[in-house]
Each structure stands twice: as structure tokens, then as C-alpha cells.
PDB file of N, CA and C in Angstrom:
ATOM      1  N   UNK A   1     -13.599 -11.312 -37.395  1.00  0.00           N
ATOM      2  CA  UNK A   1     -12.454 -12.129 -37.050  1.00  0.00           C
ATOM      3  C   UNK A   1     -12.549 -12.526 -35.573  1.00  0.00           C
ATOM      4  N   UNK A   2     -12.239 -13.694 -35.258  1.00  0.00           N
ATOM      5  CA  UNK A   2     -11.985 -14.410 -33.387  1.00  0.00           C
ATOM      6  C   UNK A   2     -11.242 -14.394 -33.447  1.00  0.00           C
ATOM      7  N   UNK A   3     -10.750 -13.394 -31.913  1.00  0.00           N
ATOM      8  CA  UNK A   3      -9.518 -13.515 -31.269  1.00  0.00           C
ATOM      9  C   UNK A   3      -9.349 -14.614 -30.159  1.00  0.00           C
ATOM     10  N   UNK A   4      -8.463 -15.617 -30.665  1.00  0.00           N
ATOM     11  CA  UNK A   4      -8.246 -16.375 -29.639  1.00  0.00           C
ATOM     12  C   UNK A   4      -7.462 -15.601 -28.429  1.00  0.00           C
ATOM     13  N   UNK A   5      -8.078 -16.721 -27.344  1.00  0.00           N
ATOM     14  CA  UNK A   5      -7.730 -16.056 -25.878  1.00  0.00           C
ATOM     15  C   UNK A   5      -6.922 -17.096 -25.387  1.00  0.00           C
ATOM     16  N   UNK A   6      -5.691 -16.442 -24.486  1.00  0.00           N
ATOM     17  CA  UNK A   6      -4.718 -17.468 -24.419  1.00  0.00           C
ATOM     18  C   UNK A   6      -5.083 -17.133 -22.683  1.00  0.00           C
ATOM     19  N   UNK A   7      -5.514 -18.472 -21.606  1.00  0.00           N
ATOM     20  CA  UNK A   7      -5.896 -18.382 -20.716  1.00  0.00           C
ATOM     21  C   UNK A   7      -4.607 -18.625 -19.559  1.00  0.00           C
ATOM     22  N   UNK A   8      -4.537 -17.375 -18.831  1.00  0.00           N
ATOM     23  CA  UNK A   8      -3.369 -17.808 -17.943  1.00  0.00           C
ATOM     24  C   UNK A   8      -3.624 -17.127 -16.333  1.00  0.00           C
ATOM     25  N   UNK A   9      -3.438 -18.551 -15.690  1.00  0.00           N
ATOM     26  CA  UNK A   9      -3.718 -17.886 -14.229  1.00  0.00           C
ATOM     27  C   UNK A   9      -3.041 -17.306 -13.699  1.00  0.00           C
ATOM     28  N   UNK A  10      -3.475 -16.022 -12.668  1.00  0.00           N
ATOM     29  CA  UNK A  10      -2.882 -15.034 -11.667  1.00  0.00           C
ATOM     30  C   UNK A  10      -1.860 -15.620 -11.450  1.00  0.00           C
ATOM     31  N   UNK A  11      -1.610 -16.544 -10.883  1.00  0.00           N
ATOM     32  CA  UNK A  11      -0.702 -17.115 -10.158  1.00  0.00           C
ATOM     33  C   UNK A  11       0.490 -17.505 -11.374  1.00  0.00           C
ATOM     34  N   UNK A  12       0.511 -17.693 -12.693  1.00  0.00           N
ATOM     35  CA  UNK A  12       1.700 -17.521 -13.505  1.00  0.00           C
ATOM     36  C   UNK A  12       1.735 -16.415 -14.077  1.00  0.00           C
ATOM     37  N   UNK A  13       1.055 -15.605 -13.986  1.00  0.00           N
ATOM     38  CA  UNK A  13       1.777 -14.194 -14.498  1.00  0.00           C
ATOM     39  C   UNK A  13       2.498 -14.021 -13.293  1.00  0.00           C
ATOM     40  N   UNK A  14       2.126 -13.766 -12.183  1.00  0.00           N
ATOM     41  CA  UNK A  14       2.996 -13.510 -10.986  1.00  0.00           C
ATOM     42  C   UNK A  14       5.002 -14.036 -10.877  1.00  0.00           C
ATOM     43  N   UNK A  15       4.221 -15.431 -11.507  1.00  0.00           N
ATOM     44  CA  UNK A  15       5.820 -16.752 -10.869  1.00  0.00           C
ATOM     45  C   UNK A  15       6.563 -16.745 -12.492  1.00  0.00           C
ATOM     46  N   UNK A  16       5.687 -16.341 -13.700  1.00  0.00           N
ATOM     47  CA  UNK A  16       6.152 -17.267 -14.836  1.00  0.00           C
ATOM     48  C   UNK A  16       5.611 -16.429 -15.781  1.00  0.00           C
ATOM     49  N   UNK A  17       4.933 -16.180 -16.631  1.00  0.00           N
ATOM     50  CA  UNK A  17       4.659 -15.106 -17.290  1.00  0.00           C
ATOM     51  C   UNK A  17       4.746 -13.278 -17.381  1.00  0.00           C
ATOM     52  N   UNK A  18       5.176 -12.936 -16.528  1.00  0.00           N
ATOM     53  CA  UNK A  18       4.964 -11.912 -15.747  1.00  0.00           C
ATOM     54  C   UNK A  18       5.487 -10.672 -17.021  1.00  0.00           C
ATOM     55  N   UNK A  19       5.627  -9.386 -16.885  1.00  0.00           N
ATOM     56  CA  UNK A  19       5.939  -8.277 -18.191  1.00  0.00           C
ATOM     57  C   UNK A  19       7.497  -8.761 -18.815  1.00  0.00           C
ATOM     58  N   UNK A  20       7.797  -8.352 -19.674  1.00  0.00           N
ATOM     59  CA  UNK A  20       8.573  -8.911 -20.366  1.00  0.00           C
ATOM     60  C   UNK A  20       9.530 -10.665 -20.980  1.00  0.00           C
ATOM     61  N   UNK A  21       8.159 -11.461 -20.128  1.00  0.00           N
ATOM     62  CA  UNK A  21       7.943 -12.681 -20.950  1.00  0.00           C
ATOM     63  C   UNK A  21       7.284 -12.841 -22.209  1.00  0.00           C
ATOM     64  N   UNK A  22       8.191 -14.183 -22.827  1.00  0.00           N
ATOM     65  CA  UNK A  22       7.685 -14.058 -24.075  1.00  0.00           C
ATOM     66  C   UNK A  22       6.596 -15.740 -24.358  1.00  0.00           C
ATOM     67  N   UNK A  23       5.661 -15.651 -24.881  1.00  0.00           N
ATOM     68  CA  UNK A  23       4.351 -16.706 -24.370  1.00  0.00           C
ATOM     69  C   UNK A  23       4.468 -17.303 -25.851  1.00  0.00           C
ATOM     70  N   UNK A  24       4.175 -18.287 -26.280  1.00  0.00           N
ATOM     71  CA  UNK A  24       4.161 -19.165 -27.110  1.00  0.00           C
ATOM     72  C   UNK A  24       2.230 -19.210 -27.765  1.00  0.00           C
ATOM     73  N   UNK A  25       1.739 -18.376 -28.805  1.00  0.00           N
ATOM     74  CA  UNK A  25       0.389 -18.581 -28.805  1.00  0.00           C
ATOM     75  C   UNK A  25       0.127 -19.225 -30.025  1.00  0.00           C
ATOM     76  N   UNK A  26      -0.786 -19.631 -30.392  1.00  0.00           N
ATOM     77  CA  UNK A  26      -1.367 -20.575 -31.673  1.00  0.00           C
ATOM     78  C   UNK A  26      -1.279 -19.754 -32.675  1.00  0.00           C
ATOM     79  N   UNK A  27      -0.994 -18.158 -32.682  1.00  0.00           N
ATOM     80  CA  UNK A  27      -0.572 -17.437 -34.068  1.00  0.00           C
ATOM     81  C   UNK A  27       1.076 -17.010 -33.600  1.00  0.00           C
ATOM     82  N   UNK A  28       1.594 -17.907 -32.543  1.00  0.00           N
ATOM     83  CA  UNK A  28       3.274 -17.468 -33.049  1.00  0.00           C
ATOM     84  C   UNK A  28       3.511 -16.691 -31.542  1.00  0.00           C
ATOM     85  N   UNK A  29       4.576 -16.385 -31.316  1.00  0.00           N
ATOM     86  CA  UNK A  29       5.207 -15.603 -30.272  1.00  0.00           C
ATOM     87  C   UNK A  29       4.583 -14.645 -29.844  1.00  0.00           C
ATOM     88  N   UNK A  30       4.540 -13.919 -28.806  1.00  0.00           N
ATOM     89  CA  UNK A  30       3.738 -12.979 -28.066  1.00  0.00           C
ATOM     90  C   UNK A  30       4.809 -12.648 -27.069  1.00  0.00           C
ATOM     91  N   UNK A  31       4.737 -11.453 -26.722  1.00  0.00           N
ATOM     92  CA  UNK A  31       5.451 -10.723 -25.952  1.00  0.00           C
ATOM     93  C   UNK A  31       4.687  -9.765 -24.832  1.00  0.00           C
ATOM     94  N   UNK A  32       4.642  -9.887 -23.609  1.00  0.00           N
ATOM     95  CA  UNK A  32       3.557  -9.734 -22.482  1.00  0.00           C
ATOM     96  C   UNK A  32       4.196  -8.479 -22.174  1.00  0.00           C
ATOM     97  N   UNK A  33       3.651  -6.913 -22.275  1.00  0.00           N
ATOM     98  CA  UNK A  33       3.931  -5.706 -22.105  1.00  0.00           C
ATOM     99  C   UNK A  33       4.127  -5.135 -20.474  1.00  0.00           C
ATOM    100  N   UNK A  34       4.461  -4.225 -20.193  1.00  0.00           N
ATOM    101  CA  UNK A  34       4.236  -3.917 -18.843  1.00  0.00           C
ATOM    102  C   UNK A  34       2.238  -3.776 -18.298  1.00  0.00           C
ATOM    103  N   UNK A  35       2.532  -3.726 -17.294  1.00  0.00           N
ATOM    104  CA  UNK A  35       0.714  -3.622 -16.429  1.00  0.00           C
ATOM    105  C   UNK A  35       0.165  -2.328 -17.396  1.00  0.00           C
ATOM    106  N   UNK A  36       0.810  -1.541 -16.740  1.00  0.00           N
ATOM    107  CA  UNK A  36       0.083  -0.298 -17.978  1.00  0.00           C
ATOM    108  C   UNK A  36      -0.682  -0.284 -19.199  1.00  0.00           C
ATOM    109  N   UNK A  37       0.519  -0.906 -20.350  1.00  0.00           N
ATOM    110  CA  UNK A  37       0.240  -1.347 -21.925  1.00  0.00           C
ATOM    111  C   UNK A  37      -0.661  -2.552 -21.959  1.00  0.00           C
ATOM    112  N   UNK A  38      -0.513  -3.369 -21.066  1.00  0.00           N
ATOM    113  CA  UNK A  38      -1.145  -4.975 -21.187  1.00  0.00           C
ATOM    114  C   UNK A  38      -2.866  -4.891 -20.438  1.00  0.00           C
ATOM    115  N   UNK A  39      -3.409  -3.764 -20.008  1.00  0.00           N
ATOM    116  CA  UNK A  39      -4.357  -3.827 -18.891  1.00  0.00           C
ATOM    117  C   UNK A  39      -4.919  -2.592 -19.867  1.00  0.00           C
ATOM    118  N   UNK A  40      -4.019  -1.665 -20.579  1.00  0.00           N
ATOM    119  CA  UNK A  40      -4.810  -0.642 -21.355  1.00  0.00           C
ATOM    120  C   UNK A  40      -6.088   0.483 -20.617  1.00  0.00           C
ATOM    121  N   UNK A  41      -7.043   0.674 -20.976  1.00  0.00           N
ATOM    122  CA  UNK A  41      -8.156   1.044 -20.147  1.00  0.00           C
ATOM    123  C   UNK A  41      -8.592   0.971 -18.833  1.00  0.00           C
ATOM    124  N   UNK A  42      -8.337  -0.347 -18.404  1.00  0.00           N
ATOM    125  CA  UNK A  42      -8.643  -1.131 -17.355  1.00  0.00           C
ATOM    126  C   UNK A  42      -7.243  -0.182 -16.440  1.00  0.00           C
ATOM    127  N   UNK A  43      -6.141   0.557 -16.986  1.00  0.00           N
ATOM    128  CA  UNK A  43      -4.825   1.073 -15.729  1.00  0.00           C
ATOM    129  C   UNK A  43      -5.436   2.657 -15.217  1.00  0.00           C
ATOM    130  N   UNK A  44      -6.065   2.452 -14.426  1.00  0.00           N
ATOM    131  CA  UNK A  44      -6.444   3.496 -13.838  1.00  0.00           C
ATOM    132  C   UNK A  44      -6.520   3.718 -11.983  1.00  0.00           C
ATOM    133  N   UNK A  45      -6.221   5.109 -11.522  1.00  0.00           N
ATOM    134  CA  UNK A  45      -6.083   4.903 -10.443  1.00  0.00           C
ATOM    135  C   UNK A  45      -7.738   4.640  -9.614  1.00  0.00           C
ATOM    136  N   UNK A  46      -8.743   4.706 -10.034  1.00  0.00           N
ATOM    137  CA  UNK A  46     -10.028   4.323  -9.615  1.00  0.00           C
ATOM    138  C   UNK A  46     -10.250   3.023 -10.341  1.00  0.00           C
ATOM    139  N   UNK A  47      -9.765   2.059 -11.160  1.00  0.00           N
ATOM    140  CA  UNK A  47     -10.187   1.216 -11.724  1.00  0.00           C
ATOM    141  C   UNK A  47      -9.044   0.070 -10.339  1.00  0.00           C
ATOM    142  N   UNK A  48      -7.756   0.578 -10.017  1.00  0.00           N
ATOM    143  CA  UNK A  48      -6.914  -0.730  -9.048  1.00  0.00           C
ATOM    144  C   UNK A  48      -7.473  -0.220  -7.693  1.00  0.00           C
ATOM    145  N   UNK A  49      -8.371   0.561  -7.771  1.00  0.00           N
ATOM    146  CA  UNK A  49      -8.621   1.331  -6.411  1.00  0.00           C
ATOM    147  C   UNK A  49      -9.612  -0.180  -6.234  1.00  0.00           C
ATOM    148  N   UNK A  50      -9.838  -0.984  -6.971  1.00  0.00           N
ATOM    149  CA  UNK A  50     -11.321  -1.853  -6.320  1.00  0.00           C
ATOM    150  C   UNK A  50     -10.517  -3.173  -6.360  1.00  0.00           C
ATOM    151  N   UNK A  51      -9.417  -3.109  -5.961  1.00  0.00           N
ATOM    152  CA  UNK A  51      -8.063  -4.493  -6.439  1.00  0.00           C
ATOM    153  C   UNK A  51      -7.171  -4.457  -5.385  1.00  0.00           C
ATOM    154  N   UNK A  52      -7.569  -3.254  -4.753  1.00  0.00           N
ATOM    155  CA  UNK A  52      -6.526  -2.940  -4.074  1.00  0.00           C
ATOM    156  C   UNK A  52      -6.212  -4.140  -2.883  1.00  0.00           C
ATOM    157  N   UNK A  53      -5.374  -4.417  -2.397  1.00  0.00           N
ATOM    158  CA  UNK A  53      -5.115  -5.418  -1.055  1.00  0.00           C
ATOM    159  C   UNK A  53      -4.904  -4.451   0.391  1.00  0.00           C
ATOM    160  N   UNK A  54      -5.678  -4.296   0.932  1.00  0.00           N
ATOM    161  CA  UNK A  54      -5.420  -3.377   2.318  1.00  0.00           C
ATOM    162  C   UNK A  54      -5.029  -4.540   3.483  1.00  0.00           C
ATOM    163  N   UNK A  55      -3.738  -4.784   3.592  1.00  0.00           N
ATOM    164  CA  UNK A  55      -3.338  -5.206   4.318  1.00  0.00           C
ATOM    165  C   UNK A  55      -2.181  -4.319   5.402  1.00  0.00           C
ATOM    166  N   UNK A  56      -2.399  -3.913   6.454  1.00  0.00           N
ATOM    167  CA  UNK A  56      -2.072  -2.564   7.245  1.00  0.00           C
ATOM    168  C   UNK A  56      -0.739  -2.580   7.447  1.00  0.00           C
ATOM    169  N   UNK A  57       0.035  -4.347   7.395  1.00  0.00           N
ATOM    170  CA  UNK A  57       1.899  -4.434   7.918  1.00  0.00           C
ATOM    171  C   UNK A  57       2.238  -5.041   6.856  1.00  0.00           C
ATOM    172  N   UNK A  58       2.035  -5.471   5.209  1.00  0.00           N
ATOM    173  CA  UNK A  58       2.183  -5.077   4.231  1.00  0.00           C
ATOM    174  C   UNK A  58       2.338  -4.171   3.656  1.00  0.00           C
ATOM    175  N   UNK A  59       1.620  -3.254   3.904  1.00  0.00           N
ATOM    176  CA  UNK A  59       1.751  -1.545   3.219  1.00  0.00           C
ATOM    177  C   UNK A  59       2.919  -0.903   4.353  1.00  0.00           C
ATOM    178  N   UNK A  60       2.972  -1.232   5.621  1.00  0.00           N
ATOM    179  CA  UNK A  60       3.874  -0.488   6.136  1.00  0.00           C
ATOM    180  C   UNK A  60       5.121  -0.956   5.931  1.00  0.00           C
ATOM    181  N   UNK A  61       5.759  -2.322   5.764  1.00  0.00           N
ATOM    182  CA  UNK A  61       6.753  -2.705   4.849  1.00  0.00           C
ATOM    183  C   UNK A  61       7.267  -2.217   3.815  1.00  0.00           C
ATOM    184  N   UNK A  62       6.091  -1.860   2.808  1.00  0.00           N
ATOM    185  CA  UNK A  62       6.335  -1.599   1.635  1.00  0.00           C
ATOM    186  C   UNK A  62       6.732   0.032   1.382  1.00  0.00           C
ATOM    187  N   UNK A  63       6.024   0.442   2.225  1.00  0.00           N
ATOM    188  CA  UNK A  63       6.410   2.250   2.491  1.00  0.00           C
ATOM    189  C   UNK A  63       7.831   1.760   3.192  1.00  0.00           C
ATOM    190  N   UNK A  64       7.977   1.205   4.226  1.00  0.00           N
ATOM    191  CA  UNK A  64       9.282   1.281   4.768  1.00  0.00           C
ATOM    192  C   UNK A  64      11.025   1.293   3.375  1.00  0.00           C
ATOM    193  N   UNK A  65      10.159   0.281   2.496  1.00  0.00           N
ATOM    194  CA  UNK A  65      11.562  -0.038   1.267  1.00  0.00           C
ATOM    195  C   UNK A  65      11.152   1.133   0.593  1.00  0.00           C
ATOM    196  N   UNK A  66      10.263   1.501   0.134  1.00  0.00           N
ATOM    197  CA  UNK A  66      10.516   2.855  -0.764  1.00  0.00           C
ATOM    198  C   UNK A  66      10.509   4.180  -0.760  1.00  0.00           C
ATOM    199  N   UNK A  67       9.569   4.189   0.680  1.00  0.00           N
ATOM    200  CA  UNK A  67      10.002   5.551   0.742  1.00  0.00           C
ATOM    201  C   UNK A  67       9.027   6.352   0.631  1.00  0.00           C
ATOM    202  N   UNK A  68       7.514   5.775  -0.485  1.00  0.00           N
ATOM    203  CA  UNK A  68       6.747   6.222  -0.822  1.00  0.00           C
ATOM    204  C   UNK A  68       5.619   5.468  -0.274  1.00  0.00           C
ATOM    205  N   UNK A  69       4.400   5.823  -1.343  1.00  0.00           N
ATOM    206  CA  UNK A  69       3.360   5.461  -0.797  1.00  0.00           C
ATOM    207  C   UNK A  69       3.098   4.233  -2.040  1.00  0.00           C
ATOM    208  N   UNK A  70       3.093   3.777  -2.045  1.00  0.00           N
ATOM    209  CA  UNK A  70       3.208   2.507  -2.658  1.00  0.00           C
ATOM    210  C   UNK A  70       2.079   1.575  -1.853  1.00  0.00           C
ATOM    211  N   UNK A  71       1.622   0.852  -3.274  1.00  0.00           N
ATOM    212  CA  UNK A  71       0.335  -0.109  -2.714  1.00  0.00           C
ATOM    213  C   UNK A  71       0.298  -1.551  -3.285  1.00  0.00           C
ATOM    214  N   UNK A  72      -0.333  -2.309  -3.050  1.00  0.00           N
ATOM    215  CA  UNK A  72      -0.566  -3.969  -4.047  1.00  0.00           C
ATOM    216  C   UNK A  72      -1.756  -3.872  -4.163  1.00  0.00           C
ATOM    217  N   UNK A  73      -1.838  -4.686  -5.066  1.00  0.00           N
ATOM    218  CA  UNK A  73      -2.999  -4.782  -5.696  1.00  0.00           C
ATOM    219  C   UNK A  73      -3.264  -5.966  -6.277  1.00  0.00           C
ATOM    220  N   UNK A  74      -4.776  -6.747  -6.371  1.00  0.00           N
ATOM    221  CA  UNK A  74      -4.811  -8.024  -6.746  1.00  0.00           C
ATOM    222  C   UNK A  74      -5.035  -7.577  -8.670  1.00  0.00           C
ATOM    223  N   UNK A  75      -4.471  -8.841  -9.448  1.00  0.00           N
ATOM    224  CA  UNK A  75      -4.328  -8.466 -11.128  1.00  0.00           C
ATOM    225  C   UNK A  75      -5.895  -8.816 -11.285  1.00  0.00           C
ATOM    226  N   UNK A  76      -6.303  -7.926 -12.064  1.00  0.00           N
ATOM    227  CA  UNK A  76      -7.668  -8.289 -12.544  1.00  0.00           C
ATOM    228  C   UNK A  76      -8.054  -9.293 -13.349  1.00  0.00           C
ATOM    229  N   UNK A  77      -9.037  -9.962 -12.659  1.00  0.00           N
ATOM    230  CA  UNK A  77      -9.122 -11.258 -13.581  1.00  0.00           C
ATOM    231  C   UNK A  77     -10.884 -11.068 -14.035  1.00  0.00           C
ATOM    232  N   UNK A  78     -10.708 -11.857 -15.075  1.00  0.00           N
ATOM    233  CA  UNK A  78     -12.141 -11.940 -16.201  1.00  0.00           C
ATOM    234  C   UNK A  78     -13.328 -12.035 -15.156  1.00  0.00           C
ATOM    235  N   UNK A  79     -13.154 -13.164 -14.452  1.00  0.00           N
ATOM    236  CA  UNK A  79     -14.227 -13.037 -13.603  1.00  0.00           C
ATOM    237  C   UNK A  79     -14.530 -12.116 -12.137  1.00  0.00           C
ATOM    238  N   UNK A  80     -13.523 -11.598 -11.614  1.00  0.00           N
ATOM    239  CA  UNK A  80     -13.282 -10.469 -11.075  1.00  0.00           C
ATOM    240  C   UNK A  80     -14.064  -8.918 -11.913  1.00  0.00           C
ATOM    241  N   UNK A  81     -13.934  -8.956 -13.181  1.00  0.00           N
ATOM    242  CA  UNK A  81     -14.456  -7.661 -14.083  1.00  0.00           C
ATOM    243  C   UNK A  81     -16.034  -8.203 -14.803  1.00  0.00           C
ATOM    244  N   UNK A  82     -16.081  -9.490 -14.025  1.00  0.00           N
ATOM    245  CA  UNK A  82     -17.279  -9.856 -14.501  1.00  0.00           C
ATOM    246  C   UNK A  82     -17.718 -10.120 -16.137  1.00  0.00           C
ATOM    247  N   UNK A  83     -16.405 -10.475 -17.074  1.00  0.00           N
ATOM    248  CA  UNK A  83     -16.517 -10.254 -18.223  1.00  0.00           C
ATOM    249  C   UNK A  83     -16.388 -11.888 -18.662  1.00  0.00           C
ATOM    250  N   UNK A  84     -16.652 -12.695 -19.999  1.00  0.00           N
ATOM    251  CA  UNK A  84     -16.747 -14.129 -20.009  1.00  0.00           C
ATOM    252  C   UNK A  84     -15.632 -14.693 -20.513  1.00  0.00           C
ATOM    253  N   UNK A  85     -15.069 -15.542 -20.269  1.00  0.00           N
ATOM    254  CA  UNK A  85     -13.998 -16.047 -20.359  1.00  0.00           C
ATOM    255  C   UNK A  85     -13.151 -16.069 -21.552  1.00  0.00           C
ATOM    256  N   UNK A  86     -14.179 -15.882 -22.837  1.00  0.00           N
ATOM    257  CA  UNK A  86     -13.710 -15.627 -24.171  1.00  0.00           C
ATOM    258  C   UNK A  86     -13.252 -14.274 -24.501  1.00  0.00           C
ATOM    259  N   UNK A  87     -13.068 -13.531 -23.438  1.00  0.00           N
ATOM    260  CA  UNK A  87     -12.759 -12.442 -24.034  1.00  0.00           C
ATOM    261  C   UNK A  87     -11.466 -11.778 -23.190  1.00  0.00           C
ATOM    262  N   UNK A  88     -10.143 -11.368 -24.019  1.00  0.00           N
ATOM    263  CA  UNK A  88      -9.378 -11.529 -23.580  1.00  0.00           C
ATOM    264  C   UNK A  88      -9.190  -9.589 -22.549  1.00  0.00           C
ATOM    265  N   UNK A  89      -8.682  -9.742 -21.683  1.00  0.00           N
ATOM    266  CA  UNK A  89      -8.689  -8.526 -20.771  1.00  0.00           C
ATOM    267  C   UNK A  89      -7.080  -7.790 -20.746  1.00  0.00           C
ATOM    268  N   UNK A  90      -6.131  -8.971 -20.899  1.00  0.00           N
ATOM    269  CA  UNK A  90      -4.647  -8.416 -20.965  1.00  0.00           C
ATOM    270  C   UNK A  90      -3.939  -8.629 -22.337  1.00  0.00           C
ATOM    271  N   UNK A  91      -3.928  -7.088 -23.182  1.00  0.00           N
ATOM    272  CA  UNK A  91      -2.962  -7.305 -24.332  1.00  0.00           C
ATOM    273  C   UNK A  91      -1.728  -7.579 -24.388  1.00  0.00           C
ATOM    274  N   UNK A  92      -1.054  -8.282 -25.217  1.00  0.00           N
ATOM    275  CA  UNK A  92      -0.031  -8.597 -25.840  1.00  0.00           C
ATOM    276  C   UNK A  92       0.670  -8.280 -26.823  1.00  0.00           C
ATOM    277  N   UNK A  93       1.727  -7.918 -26.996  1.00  0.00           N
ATOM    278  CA  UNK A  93       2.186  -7.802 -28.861  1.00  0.00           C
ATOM    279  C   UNK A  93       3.120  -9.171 -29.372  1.00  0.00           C
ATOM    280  N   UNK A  94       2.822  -8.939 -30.682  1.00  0.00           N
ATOM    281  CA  UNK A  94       3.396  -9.689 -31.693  1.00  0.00           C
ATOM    282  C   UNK A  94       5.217  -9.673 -31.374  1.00  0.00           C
ATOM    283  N   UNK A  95       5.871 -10.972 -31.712  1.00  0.00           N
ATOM    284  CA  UNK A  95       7.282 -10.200 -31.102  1.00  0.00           C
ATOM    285  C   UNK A  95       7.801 -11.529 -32.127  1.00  0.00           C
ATOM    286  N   UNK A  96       8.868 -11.417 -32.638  1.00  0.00           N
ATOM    287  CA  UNK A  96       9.565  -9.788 -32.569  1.00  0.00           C
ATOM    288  C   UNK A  96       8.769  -8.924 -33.658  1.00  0.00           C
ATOM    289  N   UNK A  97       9.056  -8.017 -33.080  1.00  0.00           N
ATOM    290  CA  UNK A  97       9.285  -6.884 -34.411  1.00  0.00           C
ATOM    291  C   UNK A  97       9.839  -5.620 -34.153  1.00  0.00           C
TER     292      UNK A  97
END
């Protein structure tokens, strides 16, 4: 069976797609999970360790609002993981159900 791949740039998951949007795909509704569920394998703390954004008064901002140690990180993209464009890297579920 081909799984179609529904192609969406960094930049609209960020503004417009982002976890708990719901995406319109050629087999019907889709529902975009949190980073965790949607990245699967790929959510690991050595796997965002190579994503990471080290920016030094960004991170100290960001510790300043939470309190913690908190980081950003760039979303992994196909060609970033070096993988080919047909193959999809962020799961989705069927919705509703």
C-alpha cells in the first residue's frame, strides 16, 4: 500500500498547522497530534539535541518565563534527516474518532 504524504512547511506548522489542528488530506480529515505522538521515534532527547537552536539571550529569556531549563529547537524536516521527500516523518491520526 502508498502512503500518501501530505507536504507542509516548517513555517505552517509553526503559524497554521501546528498540534491540535485539523488538516484536510485526500483520504479525509486528519488530526495533527502533539510533537511527541506526531515525531514518534524521531522524540528523543539526543535525537532534538542535533535541532537544537543555541541562541545564548533566547535561552536566557526563556529560562527567565519558566523557571526552568527549557530549550528551542528547529522541527525536523525530511531533508534535515536526510530522508526523500516521499516519505512522510510526522504522524497524524484519522479524526474523528
Amino acid at each position: 500500500m502508498v502512503r500518501d504524504v501530505q507536504h507542509i512547511r516548517r513555517s505552517q506548522f509553526v503559524l497554521i498547522y501546528g498540534p491540535g489542528a485539523l488538516i484536510e488530506s485526500k483520504n479525509g480529515p486528519r488530526i495533527i497530534p502533539s510533537i511527541n505522538h506526531g515525531l514518534g521515534g524521531l522524540f528523543s532527547k539526543d535525537e532534538f539535541r542535533k535541532f537544537e537552536i543555541t541562541e545564548s539571550r533566547l535561552r536566557i529569556a526563556i529560562r527567565n518565563l519558566t523557571q526552568g531549563d527549557a530549550r528551542v529547537f528547529s522541527l525536523p524536516s525530511n531533508a534535515s534527516l536526510g530522508k526523500p521527500d516521499t516519505r512522510g516523518i510526522y504522524h497524524t491520526y484519522v479524526f474523528p474518532v
